[in-house]
Protein backbone atom coordinates (compact mmCIF):
# COMPACT_ATOMS: atom_id res chain seq x y z
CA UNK A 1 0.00 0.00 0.00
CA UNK A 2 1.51 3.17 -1.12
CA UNK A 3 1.11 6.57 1.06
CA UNK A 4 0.96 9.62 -1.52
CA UNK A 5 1.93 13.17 -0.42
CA UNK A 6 -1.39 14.78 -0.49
CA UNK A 7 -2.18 18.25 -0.59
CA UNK A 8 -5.75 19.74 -0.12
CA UNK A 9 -5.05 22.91 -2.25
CA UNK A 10 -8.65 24.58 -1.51
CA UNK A 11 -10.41 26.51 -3.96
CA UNK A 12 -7.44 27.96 -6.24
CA UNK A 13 -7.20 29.55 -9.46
CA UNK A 14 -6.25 26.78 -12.64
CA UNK A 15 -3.49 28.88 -13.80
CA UNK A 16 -2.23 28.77 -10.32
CA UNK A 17 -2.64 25.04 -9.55
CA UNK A 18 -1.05 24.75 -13.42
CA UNK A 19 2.15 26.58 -12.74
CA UNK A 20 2.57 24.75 -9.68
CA UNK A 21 2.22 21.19 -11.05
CA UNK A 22 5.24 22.81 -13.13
CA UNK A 23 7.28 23.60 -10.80
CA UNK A 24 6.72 20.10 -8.81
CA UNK A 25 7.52 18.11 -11.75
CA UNK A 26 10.09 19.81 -12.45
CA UNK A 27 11.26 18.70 -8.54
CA UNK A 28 10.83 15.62 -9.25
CA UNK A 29 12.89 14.83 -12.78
CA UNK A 30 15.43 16.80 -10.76
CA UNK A 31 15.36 14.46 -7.95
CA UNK A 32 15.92 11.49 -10.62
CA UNK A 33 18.33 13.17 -12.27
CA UNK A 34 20.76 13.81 -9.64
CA UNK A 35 20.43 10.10 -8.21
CA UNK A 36 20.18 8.48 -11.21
CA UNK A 37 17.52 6.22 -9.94
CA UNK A 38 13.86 6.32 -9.57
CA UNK A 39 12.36 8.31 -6.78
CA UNK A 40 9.38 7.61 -4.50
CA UNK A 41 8.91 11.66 -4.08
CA UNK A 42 5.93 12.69 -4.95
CA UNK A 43 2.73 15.04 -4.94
CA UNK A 44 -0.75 14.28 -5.05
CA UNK A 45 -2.82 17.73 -4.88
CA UNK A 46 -6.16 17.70 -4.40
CA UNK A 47 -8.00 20.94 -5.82
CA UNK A 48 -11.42 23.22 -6.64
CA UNK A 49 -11.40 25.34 -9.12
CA UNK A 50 -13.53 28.59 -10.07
CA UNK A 51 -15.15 28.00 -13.42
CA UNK A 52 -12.68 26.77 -16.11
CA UNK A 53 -12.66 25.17 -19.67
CA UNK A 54 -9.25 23.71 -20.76
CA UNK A 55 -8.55 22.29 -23.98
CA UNK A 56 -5.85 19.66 -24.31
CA UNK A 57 -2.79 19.93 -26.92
CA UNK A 58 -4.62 17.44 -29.41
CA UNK A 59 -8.04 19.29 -28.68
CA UNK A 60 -10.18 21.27 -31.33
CA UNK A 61 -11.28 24.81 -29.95
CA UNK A 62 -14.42 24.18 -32.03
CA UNK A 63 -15.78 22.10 -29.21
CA UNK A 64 -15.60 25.47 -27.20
CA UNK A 65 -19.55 26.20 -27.54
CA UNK A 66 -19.41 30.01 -26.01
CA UNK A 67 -17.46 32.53 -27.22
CA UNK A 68 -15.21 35.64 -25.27
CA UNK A 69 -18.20 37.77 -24.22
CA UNK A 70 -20.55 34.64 -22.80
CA UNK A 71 -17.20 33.17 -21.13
CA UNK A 72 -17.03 36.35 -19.10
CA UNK A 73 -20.84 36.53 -18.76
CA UNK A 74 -20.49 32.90 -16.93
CA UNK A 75 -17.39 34.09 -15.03
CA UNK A 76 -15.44 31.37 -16.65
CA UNK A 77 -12.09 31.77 -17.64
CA UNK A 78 -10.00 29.38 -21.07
CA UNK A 79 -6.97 28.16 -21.47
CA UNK A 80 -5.03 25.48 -23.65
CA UNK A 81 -2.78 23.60 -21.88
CA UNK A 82 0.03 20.56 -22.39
CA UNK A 83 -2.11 17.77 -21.23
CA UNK A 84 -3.53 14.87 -23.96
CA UNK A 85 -7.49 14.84 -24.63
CA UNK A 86 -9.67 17.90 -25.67
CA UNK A 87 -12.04 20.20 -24.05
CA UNK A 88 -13.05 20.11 -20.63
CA UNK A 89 -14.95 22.39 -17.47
CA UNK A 90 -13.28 22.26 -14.17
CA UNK A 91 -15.55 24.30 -11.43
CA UNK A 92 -16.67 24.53 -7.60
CA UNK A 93 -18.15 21.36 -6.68
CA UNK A 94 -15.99 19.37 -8.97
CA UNK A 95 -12.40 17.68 -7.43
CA UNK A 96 -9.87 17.61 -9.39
CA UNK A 97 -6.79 15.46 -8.83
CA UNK A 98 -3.36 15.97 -9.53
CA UNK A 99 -0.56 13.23 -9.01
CA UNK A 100 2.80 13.99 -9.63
CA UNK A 101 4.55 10.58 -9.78
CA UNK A 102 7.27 8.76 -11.32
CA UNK A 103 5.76 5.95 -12.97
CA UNK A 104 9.07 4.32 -13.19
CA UNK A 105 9.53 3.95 -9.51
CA UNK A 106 6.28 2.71 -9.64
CA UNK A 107 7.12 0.16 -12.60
CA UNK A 108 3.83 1.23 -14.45
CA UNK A 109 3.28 2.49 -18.21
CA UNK A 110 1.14 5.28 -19.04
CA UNK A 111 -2.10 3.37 -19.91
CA UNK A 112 -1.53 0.92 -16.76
CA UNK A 113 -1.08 4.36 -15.05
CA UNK A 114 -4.79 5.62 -16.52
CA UNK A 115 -6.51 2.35 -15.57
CA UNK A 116 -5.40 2.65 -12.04
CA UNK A 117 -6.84 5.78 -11.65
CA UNK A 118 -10.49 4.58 -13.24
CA UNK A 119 -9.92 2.17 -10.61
CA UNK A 120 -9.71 3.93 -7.84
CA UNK A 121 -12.74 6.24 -9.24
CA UNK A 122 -14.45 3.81 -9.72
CA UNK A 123 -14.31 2.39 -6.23
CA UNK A 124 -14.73 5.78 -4.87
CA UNK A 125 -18.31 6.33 -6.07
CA UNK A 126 -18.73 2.57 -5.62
CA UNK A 127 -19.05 4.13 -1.48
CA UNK A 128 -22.06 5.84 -2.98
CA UNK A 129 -23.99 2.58 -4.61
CA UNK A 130 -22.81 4.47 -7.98
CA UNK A 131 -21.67 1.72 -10.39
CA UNK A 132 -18.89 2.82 -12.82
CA UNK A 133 -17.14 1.69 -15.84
CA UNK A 134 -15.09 2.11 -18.86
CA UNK A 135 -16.71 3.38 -22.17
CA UNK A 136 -14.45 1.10 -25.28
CA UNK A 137 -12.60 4.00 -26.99
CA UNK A 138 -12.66 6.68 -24.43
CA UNK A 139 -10.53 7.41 -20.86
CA UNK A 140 -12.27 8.45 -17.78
CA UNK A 141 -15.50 6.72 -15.61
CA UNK A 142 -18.65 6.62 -17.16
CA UNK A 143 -22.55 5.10 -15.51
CA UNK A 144 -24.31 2.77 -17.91
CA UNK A 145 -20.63 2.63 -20.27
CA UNK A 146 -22.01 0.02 -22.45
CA UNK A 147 -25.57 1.94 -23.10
CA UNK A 148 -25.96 3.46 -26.60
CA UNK A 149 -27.78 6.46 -24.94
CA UNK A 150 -27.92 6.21 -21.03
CA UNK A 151 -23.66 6.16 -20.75
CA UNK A 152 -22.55 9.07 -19.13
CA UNK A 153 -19.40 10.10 -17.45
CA UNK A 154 -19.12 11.61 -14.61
CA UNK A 155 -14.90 11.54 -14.35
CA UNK A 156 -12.52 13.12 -17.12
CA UNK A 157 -9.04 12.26 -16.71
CA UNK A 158 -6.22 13.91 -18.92
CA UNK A 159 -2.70 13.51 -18.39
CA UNK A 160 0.82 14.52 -19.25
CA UNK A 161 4.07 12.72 -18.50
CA UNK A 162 7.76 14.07 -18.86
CA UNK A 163 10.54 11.71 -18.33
CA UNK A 164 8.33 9.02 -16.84
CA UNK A 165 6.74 11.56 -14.74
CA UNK A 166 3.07 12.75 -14.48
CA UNK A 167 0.66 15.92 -14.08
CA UNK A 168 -2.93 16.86 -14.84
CA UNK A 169 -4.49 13.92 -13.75
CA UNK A 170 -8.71 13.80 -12.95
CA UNK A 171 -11.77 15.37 -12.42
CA UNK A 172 -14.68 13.76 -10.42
CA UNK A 173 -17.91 15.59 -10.43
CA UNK A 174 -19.85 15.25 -7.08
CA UNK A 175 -21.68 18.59 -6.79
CA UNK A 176 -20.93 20.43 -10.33
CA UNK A 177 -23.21 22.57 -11.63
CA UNK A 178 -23.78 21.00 -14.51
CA UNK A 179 -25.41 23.74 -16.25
CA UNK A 180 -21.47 24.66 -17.72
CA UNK A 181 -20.93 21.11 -19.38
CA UNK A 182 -23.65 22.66 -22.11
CA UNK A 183 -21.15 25.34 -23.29
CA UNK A 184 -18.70 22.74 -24.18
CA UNK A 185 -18.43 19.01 -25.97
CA UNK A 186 -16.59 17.78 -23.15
CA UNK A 187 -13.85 15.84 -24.41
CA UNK A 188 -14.89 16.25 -28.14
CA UNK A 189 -17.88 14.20 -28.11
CA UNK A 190 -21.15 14.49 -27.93
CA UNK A 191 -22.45 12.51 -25.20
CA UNK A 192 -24.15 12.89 -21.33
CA UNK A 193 -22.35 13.86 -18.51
CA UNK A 194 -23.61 13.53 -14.87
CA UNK A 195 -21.88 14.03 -11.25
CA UNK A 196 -22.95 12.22 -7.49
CA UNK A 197 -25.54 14.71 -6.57
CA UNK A 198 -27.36 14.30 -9.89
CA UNK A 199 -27.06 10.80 -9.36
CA UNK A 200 -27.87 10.64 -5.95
CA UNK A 201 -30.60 13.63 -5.60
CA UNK A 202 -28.59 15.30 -2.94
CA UNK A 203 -25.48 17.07 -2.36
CA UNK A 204 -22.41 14.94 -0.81
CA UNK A 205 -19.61 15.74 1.36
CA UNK A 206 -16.61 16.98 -0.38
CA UNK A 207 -14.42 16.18 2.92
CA UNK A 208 -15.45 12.69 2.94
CA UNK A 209 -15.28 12.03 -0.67
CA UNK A 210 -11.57 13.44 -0.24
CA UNK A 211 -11.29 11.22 2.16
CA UNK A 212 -12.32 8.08 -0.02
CA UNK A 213 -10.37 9.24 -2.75
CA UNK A 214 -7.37 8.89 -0.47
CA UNK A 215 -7.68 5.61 1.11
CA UNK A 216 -8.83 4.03 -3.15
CA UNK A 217 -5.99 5.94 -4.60
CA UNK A 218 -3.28 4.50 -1.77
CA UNK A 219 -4.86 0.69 -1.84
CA UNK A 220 -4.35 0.67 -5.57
CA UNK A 221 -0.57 1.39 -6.49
């Protein structure tokens, strides 16, 4: 069972939370660099943050649905960043995960890496009766994956790793408004997206799912 170095970073702005995954990664390749070796340092950040779409390096900006003047109407702010996948809404109600690993230490690849945080998403909302799953051609944790027209996800994960090393990571929706997911095809498609509290009809902890998150994400690496 692996401990991770979390940090609960609050409500914080992306850009923020962004340059700081930055400067952690850049920790860690340095730590690796001067031993030679693989290193068990690492950061696992834990974040809110205010209304945000970010579009990933292979991402089309078409799939941004609002333009300048509604962005600022919504109070939402857009940036394209260095992580894979396309278009996505980060906001208040939503955590968002960021490990900052060396997969080598952990003697994982990149997709092994991906599945192992479904995993532990998946086991997460499993505390709530929720029942997720993988969708065949897409990353993240969907309800109902194998459903024509009920799937819907209700986790995007994007990642980027330098020198064997990650950032970006996840984003769980518990209680999103999910009134900014129509501004957007998240992730390029066209398809449903839901969070706990639509699932469940009621709002849920945010300390306690942090909690879970914690103890799923540890169990599983």
């Amino acid at each position: 069972m692996t401990t991770f170095n979390y940090s609960d970073a609050g409500l914080k702005d992306y850009k923020e939370c962004w340059d700081l995954q930055e400067e952690l990664l850049a920790e860690v390749v340095a730590e690796k660099r001067k031993s030679g070796q693989p290193t068990s340092k690492n950061h696992f950040i834990l974040v809110e943050h205010p209304h945000v779409y970010t579009l990933g390096k292979s991402g089309d900006e078409s799939n941004l649905l609002a333009n300048s003047e509604f962005l600022e109407k919504i109070k939402a702010t857009y940036y394209k960043i260095n992580r894979g996948g396309d278009i996505t809404y980060h906001g208040p109600g939503q955590i968002v995960g960021y490990p900052i690993i060396d997969l080598e230490y952990y003697k994982i690849g990149v997709r092994e890496y991906i599945e192992k945080m479904e995993d532990a998403i998946i086991a997460t909302i499993a505390e709530y009766g929720l029942e997720g799953g993988r969708k065949e051609g897409a990353t993240g944790v969907w309800l109902d994956a194998g459903h024509k027209v009920r799937a819907r996800k209700i986790c995007a994960i994007g990642v980027r790793v330098s020198r064997y090393v990650t950032m970006h990571g996840f984003a769980l929706n518990i209680n999103t408004d999910m009134r900014y997911f129509t501004y957007i095809n998240p992730c390029g498609l066209t398809f449903g997206v839901t969070s706990v509290q639509q699932e469940l009809g009621r709002k849920t902890d945010m300390e306690e799912v942090k909690s879970i998150l914690k103890e799923k994400f540890n169990s599983i690496y």
